[in-house]
Protein backbone atom coordinates (compact mmCIF):
# COMPACT_ATOMS: atom_id res chain seq x y z
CA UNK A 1 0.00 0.00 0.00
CA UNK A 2 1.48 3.36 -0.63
CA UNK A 3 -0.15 6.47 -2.16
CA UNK A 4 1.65 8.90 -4.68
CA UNK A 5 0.89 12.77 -5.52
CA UNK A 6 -1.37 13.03 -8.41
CA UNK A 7 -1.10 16.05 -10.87
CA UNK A 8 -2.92 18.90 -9.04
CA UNK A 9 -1.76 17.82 -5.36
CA UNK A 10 -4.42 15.25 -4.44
CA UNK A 11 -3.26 11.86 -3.81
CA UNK A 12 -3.65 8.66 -6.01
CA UNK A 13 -3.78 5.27 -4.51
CA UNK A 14 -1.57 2.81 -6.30
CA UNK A 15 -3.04 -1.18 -6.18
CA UNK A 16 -2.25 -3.90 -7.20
CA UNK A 17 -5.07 -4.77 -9.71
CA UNK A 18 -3.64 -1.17 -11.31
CA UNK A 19 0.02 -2.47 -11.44
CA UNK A 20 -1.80 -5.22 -13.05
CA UNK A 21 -3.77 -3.52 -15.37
CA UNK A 22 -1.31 -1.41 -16.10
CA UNK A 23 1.16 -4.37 -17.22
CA UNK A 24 -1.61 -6.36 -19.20
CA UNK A 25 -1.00 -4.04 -22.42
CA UNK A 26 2.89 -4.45 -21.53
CA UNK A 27 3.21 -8.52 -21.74
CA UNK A 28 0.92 -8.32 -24.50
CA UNK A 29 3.46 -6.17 -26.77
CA UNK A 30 5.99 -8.20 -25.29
CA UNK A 31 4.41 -11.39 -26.78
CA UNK A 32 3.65 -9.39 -30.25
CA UNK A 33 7.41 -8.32 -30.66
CA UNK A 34 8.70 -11.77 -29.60
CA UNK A 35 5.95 -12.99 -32.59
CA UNK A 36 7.48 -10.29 -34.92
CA UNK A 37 11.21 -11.31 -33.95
CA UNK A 38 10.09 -14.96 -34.57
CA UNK A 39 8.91 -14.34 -37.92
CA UNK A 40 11.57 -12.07 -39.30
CA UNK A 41 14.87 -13.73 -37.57
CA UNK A 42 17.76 -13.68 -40.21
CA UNK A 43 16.43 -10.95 -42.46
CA UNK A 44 17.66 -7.65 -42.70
CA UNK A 45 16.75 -4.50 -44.83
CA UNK A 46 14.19 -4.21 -46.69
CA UNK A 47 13.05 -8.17 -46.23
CA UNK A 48 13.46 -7.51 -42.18
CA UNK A 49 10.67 -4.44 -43.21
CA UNK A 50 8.13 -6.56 -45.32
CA UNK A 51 8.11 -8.89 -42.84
CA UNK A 52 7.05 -6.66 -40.23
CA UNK A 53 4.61 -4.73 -42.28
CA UNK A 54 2.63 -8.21 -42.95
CA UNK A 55 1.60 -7.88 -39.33
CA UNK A 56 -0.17 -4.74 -40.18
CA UNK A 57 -3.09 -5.78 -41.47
CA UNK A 58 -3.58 -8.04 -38.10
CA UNK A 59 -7.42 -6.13 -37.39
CA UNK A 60 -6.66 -5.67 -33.96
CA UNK A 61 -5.97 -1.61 -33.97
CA UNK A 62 -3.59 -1.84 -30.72
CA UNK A 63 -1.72 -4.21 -33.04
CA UNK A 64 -1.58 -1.88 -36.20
CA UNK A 65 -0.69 0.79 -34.21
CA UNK A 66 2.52 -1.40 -32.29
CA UNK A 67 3.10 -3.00 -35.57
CA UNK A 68 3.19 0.98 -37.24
CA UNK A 69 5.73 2.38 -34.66
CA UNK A 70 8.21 -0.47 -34.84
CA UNK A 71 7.89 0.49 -38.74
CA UNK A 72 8.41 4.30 -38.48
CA UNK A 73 11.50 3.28 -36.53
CA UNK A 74 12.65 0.61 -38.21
CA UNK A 75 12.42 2.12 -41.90
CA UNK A 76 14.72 5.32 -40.68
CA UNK A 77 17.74 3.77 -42.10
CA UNK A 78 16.31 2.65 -44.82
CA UNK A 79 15.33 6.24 -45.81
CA UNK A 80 18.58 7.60 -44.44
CA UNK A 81 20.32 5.23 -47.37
CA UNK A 82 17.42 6.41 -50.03
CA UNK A 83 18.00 9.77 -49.64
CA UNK A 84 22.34 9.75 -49.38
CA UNK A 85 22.12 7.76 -53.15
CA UNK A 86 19.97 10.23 -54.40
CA UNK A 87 21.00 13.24 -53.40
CA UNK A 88 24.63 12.52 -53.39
CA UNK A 89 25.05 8.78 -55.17
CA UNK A 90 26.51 7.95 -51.80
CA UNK A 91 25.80 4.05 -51.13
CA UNK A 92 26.69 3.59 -47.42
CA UNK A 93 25.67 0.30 -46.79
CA UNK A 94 27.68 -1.59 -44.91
CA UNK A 95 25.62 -4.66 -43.37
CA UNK A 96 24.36 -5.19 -47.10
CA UNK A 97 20.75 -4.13 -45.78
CA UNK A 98 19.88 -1.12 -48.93
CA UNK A 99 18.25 -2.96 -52.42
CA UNK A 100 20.88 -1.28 -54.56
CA UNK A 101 24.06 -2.74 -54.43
CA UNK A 102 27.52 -1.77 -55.76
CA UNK A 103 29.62 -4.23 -57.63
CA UNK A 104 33.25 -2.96 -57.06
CA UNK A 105 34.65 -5.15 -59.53
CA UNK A 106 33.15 -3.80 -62.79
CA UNK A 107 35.17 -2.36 -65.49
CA UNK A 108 35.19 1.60 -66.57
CA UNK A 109 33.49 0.57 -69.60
CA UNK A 110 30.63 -0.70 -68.23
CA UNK A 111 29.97 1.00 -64.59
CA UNK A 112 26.57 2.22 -65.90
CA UNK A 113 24.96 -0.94 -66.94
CA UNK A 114 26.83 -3.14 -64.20
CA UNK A 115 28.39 -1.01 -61.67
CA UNK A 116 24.89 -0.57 -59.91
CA UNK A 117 21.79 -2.90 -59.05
CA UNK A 118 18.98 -3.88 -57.39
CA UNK A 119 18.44 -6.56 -54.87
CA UNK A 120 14.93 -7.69 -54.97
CA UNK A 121 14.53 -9.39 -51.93
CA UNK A 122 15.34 -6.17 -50.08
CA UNK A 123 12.73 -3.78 -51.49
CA UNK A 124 10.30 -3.59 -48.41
CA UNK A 125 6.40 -4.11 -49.41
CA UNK A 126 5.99 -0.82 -49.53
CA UNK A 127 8.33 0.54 -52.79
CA UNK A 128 7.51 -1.49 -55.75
CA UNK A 129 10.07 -2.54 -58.48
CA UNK A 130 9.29 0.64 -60.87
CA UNK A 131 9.88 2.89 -57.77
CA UNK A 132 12.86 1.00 -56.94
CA UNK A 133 14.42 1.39 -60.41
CA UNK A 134 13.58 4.88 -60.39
CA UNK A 135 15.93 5.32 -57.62
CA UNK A 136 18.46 3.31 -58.58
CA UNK A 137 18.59 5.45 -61.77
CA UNK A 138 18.30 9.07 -60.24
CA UNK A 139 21.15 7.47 -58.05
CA UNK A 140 22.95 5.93 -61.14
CA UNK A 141 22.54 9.38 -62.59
CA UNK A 142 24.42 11.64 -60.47
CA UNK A 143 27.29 9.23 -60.48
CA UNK A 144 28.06 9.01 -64.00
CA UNK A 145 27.44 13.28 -63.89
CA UNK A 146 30.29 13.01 -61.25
């Protein structure tokens, strides 16, 4: 038993059946991430992305809207990399997680058509191939204007 200052100086009883409560919505993201890691373990990127995004459709909106944050959060890198290739043609990638990929090995004489290209299995769900080739040209583009 204990009682703690509530927001305008009156006092608030903390229980137990509020503690527990309180921790139901807890265990239950707790089980929903440990489904999510489950489902995605190995992948990375993009595939790592699409997996989580095929929980959002789950009908349960405390669900969509777990499943959404962990998205938001988890696609910042992904738009980080988006926007350094096509602003700058910078491909900083170095856990192999972006769709375009660099082949180091190709010749001068043919860096456009095989210098660059796309990974399929890491688009996430959410960029479709004709996106996807769009920015691995605008990205192509302002390397060979370099």
């Amino acid at each position: 038993k204990g009682s703690t200052a509530a927001p305008g100086g009156g006092k608030s009883r903390l229980t137990l059946r509020g503690v527990y409560l309180w921790s139901i919505q807890l265990v239950d993201n707790l089980r929903l991430m440990a489904t999510i890691c489950d489902t995605v373990e190995g992948a990375r990127g993009g595939a790592l992305i699409s997996g989580i995004g095929k929980f959002l459709h789950h009908g349960d909106p405390n669900v969509e809207a777990f499943v959404r944050n962990v998205l938001q959060r988890s696609c910042v890198p992904l738009f980080r990399m988006i926007a350094q290739w096509m602003s700058a043609a910078e491909l900083k990638d170095p856990f192999h997680e972006f769709f375009v990929t660099a082949r180091k090995s190709v010749g001068v004489d043919r860096l456009w058509q095989d210098r660059y290209r796309l990974n399929t299995n890491m688009i996430p769900f959410f960029i479709d191939k004709k996106l996807a080739h769009s920015i691995l040209s605008v990205g192509k583009s302002i390397n060979f204007i370099q």
